[in-house]
N, C-alpha and C. Protein backbone atom coordinates (compact mmCIF):
# COMPACT_ATOMS: atom_id res chain seq x y z
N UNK A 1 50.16 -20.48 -14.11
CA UNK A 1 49.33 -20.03 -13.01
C UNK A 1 49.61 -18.55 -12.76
N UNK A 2 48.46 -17.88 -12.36
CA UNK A 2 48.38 -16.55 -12.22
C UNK A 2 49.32 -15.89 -10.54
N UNK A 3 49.69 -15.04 -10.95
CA UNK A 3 50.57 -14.42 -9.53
C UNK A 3 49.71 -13.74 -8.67
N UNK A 4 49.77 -13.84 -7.38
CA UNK A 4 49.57 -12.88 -6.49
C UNK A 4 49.04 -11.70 -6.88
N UNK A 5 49.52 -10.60 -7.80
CA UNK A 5 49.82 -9.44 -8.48
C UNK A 5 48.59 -9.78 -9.59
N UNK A 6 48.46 -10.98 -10.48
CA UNK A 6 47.53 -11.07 -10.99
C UNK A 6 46.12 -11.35 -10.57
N UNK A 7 46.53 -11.84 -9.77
CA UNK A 7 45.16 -12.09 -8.92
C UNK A 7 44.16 -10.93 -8.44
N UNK A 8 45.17 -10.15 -7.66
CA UNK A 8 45.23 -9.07 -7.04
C UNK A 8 44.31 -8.05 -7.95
N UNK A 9 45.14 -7.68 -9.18
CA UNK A 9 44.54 -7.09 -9.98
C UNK A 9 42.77 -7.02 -11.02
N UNK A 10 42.73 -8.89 -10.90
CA UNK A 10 41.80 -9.23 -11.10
C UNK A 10 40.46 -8.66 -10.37
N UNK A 11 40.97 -9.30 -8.71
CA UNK A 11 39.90 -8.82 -8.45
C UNK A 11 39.68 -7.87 -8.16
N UNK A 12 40.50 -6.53 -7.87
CA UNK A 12 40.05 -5.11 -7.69
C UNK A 12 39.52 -4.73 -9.24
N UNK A 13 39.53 -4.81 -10.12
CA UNK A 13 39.50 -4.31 -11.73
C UNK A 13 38.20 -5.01 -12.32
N UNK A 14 38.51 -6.60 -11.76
CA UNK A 14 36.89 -6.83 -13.02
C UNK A 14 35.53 -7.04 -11.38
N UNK A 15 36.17 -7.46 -10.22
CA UNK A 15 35.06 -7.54 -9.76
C UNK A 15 34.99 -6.72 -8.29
N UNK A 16 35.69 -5.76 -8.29
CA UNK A 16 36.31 -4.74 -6.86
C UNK A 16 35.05 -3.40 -7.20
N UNK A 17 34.61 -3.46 -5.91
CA UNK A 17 33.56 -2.19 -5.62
C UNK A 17 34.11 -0.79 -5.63
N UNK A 18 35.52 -0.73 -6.53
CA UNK A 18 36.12 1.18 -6.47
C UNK A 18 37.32 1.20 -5.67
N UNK A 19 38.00 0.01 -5.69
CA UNK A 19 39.15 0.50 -5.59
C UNK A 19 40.18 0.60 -6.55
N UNK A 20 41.29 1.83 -6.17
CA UNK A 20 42.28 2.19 -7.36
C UNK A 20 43.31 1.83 -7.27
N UNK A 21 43.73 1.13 -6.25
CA UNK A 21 45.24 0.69 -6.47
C UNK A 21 44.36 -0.83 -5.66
N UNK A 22 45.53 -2.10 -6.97
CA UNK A 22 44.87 -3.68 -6.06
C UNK A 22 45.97 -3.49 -4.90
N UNK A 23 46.88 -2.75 -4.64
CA UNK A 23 47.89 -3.53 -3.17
C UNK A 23 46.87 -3.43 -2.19
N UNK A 24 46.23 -3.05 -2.01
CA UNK A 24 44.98 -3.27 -0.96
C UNK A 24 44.69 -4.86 -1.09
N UNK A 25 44.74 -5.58 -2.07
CA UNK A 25 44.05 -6.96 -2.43
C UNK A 25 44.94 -7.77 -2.78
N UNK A 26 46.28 -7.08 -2.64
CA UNK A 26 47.13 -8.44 -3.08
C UNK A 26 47.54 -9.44 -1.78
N UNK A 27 47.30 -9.20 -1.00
CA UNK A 27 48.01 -10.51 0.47
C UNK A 27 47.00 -11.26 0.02
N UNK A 28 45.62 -11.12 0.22
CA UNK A 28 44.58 -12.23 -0.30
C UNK A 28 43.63 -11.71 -0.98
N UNK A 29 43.83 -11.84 -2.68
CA UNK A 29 42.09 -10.93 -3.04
C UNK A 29 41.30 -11.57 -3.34
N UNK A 30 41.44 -13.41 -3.17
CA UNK A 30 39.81 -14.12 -2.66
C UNK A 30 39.22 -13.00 -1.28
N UNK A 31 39.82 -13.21 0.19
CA UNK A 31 39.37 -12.56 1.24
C UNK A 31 38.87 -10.96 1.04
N UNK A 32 39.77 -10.14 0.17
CA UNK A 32 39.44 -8.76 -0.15
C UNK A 32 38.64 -8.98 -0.56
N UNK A 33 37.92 -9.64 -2.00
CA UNK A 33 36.46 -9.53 -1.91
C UNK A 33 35.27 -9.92 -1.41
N UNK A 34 35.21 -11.24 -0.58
CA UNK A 34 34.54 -11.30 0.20
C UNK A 34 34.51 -10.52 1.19
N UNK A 35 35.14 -9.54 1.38
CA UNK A 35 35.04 -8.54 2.56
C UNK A 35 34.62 -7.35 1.91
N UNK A 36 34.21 -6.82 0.24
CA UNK A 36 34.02 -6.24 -0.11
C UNK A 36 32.40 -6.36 -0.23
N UNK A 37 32.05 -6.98 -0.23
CA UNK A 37 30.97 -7.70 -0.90
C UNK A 37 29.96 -7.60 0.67
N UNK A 38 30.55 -8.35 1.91
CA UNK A 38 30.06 -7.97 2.81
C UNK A 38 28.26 -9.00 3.01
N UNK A 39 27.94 -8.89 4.33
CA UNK A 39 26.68 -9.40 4.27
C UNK A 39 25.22 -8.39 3.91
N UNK A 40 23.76 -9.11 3.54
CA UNK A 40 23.43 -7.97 2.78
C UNK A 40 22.65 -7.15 3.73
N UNK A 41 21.90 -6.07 3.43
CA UNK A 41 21.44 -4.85 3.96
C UNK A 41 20.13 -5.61 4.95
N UNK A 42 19.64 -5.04 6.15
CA UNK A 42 18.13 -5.64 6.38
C UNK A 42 16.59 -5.07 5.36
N UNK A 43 15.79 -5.93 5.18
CA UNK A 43 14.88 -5.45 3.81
C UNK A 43 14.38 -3.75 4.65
N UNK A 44 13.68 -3.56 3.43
CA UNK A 44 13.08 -2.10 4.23
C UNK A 44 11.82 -1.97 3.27
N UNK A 45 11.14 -1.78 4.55
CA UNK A 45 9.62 -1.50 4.40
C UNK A 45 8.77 -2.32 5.35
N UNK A 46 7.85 -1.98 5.46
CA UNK A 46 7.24 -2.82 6.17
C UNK A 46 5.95 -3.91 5.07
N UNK A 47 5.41 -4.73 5.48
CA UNK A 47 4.03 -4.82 4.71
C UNK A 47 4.16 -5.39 2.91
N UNK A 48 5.76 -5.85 3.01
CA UNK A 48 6.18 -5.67 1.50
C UNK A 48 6.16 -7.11 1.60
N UNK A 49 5.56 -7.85 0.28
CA UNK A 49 5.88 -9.31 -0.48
C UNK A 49 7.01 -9.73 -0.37
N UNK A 50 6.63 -11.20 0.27
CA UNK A 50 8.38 -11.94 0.09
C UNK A 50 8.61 -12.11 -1.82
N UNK A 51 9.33 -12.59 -1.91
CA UNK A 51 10.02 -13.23 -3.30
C UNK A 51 9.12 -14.16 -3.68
N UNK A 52 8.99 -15.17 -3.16
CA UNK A 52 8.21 -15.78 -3.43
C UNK A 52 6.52 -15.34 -3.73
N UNK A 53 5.99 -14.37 -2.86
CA UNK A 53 4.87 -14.12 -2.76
C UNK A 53 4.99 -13.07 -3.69
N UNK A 54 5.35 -12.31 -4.17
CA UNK A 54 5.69 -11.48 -5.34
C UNK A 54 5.08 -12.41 -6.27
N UNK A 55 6.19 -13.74 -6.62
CA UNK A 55 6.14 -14.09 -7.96
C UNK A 55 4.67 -14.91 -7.86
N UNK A 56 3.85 -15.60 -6.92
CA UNK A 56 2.67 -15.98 -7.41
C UNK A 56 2.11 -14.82 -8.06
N UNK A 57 2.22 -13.61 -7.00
CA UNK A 57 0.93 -12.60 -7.46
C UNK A 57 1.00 -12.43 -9.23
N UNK A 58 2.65 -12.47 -9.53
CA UNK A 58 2.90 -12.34 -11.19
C UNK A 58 2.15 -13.14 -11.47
N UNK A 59 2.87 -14.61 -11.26
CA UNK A 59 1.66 -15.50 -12.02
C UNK A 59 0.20 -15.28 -12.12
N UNK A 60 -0.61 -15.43 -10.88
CA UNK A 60 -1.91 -15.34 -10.81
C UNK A 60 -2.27 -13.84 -12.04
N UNK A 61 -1.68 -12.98 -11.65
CA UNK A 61 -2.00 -11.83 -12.84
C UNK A 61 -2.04 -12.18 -14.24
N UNK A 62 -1.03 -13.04 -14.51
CA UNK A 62 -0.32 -13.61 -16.28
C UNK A 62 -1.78 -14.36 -16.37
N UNK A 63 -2.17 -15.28 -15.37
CA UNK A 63 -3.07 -16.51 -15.61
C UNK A 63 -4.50 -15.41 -16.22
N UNK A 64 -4.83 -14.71 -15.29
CA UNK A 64 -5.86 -13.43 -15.07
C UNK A 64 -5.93 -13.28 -16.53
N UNK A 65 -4.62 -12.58 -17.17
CA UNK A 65 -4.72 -12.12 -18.11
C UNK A 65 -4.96 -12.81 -19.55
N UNK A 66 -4.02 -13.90 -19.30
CA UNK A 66 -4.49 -15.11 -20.48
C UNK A 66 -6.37 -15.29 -20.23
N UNK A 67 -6.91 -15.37 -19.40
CA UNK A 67 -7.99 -15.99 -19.44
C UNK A 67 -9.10 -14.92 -19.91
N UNK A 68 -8.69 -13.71 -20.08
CA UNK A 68 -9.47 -12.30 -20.68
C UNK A 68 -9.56 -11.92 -21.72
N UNK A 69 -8.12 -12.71 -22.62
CA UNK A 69 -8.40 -12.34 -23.77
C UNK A 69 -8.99 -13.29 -24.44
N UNK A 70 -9.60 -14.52 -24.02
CA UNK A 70 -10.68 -15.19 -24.55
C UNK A 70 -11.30 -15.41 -23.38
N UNK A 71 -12.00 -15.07 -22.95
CA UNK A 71 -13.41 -15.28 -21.67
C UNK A 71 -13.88 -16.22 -21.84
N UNK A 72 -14.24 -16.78 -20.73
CA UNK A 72 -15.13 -17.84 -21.02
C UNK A 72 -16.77 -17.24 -21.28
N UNK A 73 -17.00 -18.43 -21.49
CA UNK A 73 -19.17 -17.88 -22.26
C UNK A 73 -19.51 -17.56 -20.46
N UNK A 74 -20.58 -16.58 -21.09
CA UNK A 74 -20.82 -15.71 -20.23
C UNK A 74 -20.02 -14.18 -19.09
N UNK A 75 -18.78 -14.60 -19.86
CA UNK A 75 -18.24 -13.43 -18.89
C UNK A 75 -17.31 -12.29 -19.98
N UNK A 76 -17.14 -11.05 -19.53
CA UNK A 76 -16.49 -10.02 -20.59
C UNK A 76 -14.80 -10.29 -19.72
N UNK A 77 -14.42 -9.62 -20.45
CA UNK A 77 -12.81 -9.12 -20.00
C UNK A 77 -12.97 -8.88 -18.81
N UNK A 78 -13.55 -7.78 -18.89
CA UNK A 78 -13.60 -6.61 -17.18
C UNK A 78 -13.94 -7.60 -15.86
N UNK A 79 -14.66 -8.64 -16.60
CA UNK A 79 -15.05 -9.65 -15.24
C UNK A 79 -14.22 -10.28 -14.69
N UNK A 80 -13.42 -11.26 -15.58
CA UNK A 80 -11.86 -11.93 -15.68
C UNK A 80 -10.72 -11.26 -15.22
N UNK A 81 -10.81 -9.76 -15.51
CA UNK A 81 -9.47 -9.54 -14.68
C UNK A 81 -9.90 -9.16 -12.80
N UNK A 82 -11.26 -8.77 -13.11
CA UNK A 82 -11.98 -8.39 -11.39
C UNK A 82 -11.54 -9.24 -10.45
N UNK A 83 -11.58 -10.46 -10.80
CA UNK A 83 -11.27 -11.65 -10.31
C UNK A 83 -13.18 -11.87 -9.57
């Protein structure tokens, strides 16, 4: 089993946001990095797509696009992607 000291080192080195010495992280460097890591930022922008609503719009576009490069009878490309 890994020491204190290894631990320590671990997590300032493979997963620590810039720090240079681990004694900062050795009493606990589970807790040091969750305190590094922190909760996240509030979004910014206004008027902006959730995650979810992002990824339909992808889809619906992919679908758009599959369906243009063979049209159905009666319609060109330019119509198919118009929606």
């Amino acid at each position: 089993m890994a020491s204190s000291a290894a631990h320590a080192a671990i997590a300032v080195h493979r997963f620590g946001l810039g720090e240079s010495s681990f004694d900062v992280a050795q009493p606990d460097p589970q807790a040091w990095l969750i305190a590094q890591i922190g909760p996240a930022d509030e979004p910014r922008g206004t008027g902006l797509l959730s995650t979810t609503q992002a990824l339909a719009h992808i889809k619906a576009e992919a679908e758009k696009r599959r369906l243009a490069r063979n049209p159905p009878p009666g319609m060109t490309a330019e119509q198919v992607l118009a929606g």
